[in-house]
Protein backbone atom coordinates (compact mmCIF):
# COMPACT_ATOMS: atom_id res chain seq x y z
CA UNK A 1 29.31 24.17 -10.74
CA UNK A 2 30.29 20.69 -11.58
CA UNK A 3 28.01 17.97 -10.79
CA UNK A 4 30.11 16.67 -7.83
CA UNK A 5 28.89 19.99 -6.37
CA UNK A 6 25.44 19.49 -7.35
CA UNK A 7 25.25 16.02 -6.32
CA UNK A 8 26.47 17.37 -2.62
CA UNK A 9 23.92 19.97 -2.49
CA UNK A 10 20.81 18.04 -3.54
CA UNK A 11 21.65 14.95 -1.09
CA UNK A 12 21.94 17.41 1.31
CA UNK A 13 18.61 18.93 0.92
CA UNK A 14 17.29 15.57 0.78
CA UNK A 15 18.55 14.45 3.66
CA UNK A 16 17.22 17.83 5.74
CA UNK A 17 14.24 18.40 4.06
CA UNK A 18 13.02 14.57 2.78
CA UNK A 19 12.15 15.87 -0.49
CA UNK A 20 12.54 18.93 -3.37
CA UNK A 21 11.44 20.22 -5.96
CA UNK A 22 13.61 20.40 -9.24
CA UNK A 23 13.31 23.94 -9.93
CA UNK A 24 13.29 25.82 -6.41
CA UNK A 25 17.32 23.29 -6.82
CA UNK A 26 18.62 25.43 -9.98
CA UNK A 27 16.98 28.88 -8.68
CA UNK A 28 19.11 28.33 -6.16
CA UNK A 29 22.31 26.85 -7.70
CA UNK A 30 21.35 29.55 -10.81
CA UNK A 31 22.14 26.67 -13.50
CA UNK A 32 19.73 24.94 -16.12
CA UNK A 33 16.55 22.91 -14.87
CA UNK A 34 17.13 20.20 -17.13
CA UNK A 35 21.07 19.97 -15.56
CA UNK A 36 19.27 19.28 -12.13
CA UNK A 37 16.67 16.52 -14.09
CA UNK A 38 19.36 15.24 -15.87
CA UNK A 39 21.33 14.98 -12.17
CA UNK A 40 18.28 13.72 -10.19
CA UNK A 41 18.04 11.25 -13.10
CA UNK A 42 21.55 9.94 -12.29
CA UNK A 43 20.96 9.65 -8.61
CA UNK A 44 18.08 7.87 -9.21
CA UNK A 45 19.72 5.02 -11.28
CA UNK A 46 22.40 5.01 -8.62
CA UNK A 47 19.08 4.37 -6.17
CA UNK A 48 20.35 7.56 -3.61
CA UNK A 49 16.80 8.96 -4.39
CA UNK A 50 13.58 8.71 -5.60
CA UNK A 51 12.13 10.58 -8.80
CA UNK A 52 8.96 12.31 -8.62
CA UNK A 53 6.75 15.05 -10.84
CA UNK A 54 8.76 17.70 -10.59
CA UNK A 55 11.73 16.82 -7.86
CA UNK A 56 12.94 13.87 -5.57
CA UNK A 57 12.20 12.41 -2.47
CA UNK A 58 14.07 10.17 -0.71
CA UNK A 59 14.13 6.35 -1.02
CA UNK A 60 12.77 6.52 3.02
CA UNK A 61 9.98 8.03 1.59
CA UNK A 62 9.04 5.55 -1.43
CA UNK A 63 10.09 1.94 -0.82
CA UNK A 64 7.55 1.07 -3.91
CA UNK A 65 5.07 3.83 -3.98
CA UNK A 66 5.82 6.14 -7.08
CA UNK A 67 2.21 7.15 -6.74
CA UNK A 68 2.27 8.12 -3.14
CA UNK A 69 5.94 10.23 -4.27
CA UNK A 70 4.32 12.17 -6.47
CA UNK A 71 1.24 13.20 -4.76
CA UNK A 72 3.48 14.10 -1.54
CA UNK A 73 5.56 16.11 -4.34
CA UNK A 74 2.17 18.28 -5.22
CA UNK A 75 2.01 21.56 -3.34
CA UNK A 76 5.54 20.71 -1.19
CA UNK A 77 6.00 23.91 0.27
CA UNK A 78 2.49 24.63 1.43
CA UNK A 79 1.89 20.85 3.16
CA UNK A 80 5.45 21.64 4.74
CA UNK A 81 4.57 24.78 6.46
CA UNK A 82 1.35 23.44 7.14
CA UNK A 83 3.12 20.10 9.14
CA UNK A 84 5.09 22.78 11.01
CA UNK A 85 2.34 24.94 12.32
CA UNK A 86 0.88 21.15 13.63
CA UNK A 87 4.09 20.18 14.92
CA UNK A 88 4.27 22.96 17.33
CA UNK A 89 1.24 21.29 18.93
CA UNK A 90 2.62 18.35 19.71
CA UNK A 91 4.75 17.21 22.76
CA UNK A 92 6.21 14.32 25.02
CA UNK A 93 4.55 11.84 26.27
CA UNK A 94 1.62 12.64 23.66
CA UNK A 95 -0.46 9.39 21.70
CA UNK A 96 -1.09 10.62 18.44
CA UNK A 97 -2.25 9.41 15.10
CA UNK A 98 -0.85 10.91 11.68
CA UNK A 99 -2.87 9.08 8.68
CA UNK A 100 -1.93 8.38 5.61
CA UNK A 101 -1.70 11.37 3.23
CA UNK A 102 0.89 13.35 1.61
CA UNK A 103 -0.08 16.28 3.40
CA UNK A 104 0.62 14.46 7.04
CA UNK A 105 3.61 12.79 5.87
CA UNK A 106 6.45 16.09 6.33
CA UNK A 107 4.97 15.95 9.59
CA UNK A 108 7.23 12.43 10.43
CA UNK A 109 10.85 14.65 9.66
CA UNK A 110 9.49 17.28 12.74
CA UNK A 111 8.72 14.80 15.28
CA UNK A 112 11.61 12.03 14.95
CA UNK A 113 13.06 13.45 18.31
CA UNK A 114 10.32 13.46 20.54
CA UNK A 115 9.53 10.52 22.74
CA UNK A 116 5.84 10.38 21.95
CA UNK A 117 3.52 7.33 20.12
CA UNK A 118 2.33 7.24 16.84
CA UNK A 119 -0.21 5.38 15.82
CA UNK A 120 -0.55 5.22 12.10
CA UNK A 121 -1.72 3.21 9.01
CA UNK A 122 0.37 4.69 7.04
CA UNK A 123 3.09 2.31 5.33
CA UNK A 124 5.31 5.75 4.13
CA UNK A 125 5.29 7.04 8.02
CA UNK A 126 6.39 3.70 9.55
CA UNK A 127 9.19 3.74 7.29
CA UNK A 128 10.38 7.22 7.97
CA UNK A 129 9.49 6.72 12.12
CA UNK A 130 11.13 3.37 12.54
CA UNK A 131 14.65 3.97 14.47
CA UNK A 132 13.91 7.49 15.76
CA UNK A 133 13.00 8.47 19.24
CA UNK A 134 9.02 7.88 18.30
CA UNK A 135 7.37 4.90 19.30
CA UNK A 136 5.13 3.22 16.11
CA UNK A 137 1.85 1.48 16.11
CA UNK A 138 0.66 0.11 13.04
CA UNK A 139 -2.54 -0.46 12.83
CA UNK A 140 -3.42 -4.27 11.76
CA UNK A 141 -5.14 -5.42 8.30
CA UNK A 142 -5.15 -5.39 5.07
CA UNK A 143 -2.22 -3.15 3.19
CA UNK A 144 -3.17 -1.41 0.06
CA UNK A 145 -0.09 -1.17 -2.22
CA UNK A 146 -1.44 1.32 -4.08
CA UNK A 147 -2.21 4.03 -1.22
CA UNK A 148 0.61 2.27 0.66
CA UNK A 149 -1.59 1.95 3.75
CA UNK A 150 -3.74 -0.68 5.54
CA UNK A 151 -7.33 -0.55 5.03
CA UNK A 152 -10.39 -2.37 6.11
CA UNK A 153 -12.83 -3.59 8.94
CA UNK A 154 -9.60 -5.23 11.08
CA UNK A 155 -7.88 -1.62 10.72
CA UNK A 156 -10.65 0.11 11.80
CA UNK A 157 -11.29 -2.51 14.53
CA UNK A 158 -7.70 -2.32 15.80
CA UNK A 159 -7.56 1.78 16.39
CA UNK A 160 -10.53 1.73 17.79
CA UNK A 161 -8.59 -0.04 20.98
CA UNK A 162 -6.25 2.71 21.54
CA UNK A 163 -7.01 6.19 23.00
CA UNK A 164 -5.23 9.17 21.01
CA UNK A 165 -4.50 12.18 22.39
CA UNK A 166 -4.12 14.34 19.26
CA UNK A 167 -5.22 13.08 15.48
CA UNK A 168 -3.36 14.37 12.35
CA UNK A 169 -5.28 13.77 9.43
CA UNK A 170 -5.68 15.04 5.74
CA UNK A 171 -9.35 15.46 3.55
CA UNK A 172 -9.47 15.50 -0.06
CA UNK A 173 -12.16 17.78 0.32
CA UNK A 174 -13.78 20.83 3.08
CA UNK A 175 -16.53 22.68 2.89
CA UNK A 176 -18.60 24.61 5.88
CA UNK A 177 -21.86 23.18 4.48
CA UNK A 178 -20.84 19.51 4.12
CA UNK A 179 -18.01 19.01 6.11
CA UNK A 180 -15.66 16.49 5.37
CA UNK A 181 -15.20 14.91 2.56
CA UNK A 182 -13.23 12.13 0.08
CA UNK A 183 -12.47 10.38 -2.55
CA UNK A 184 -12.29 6.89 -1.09
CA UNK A 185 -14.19 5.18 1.49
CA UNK A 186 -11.50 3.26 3.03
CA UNK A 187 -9.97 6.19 3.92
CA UNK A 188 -13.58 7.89 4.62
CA UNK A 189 -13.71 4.94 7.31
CA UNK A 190 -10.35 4.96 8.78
CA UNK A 191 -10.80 8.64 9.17
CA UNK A 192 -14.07 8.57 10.85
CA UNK A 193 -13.06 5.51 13.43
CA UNK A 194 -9.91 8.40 14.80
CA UNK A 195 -12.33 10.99 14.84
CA UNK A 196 -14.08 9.44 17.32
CA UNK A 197 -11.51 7.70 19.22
CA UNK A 198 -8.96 11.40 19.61
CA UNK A 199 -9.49 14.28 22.15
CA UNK A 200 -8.45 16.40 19.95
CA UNK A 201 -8.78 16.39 15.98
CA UNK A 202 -6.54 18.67 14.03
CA UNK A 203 -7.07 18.88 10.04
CA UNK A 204 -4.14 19.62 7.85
CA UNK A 205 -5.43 20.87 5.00
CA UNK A 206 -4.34 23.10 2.00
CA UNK A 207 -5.99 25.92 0.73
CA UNK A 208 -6.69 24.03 -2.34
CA UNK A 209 -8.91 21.81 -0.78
CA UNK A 210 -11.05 24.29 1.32
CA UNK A 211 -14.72 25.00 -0.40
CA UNK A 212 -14.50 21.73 -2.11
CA UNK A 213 -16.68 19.18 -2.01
CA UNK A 214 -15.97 15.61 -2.95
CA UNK A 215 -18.60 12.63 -3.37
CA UNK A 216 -18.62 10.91 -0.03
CA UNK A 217 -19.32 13.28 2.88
CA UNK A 218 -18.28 11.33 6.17
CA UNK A 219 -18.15 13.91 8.97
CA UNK A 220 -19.59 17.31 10.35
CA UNK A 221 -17.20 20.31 10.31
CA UNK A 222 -18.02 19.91 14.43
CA UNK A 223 -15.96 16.92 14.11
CA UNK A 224 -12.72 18.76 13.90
CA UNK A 225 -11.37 21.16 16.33
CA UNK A 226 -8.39 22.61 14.64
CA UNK A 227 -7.58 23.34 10.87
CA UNK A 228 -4.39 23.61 10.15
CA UNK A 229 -3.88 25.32 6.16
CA UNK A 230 -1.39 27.73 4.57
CA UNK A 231 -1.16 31.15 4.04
CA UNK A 232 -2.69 31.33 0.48
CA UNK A 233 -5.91 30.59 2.15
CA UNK A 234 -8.26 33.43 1.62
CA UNK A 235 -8.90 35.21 4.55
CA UNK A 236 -13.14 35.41 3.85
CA UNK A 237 -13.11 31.71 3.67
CA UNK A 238 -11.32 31.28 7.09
CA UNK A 239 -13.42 33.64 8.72
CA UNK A 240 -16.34 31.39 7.95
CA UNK A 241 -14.89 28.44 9.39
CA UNK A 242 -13.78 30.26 12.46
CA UNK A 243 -17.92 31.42 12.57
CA UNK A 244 -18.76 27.48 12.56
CA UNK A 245 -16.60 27.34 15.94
CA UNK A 246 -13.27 25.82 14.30
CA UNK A 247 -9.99 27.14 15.13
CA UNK A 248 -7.94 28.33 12.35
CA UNK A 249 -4.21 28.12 12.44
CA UNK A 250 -2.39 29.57 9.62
């Protein structure tokens, strides 16, 4: 296949899927991995995509944030099917907020056509929502360039105004002794202030996360009411989350 070809098939996955991974592209075109670097490489310098560890993403998705590209790169296929489980939960005329992790982010591509609100503080999701059929809030104050997000007391201030249906949110870490927890208190505080402005909080979470405990524990396992993971989850862990009272959809 000549790279014409090639070139055709991975914009086209781009532009369905928002992202890929390098090697699931030559399984499936059965040529060389390092043809389909060496192509993504290309399409990179011609600025048609965005490179990441191990794949692409689209420009949509990375208007300066190489760091938030790769991380929404990590575990693709699980945060993906996760997103879709959540989407199915979602519907017109619904006020929801999606934060701003990798894991919520495939989430944006399943909702475009809906005529619902989002309220985010996510820089990467107001990108991707901005000309679609959703209707964006961003929440006011400081933007981190880093985490490509806003951050701080005015952000927290500002979504505390608005009442949210259904939250969307990721955790760096879960455990059913402590909780929630993170990495970063900005997040840790951005989180907590939805948590206790939605009716209804759903966790999207992979299974790599779940059991983990990170250094800052900001909210009760009660604070959540639905966790959304994949299927590589064990099933003895679930089961003890669905003991606590949390529903479990994977």
């Amino acid at each position: 296949m000549n790279f014409q070809l090639r070139k055709h098939y991975i914009l086209s996955v781009l532009e369905r899927e928002r992202s890929l991974v390098a090697s699931d592209v030559a399984q499936h075109l059965q040529t060389n991995p390092i043809t389909i670097r060496r192509d993504l490489a290309q399409l990179a310098s011609q600025g048609l995509l965005v490179r990441t560890h191990g794949g692409a993403v689209l420009p949509s998705v990375a208007r300066h944030p190489v760091a938030f590209a790769r991380k929404a790169a990590v575990n693709l296929s699980q945060k993906e099917y996760i997103c879709r489980l959540a989407a199915e939960h979602i519907a017109e005329g619904d006020t929801i907020f999606i934060d701003c992790g990798s894991t919520t982010f495939p989430l944006c591509a399943l909702i475009r056509h809906l005529k619902i609100r989002v309220l985010t503080n996510s820089l990467p999701v107001l990108f991707e929502l901005v000309g679609s059929a959703v209707q964006v809030v961003i929440a006011g104050g400081e933007v981190d360039a880093e985490r490509q997000a806003v951050h701080g007391a005015l952000a927290v201030e500002h979504l505390g105004r608005y009442a949210v249906d259904k939250a969307f949110l990721g955790v760096d870490g879960l455990s059913v002794r402590r909780g929630l927890s993170a990495n970063s208190e900005l997040e840790a505080t951005i989180s907590r202030a939805v948590l206790a402005a939605a009716q209804h909080a759903f966790l999207l979470c992979d299974s790599s996360k779940l059991e983990q405990d990170k250094y800052l524990q900001f909210a009760p396992l009660s604070a959540i009411g639905t966790l959304v993971t994949d299927q590589q989850a064990a099933p003895h862990v679930l089961a003890q989350y669905r003991e606590a009272g949390v529903r479990v959809l994977n």
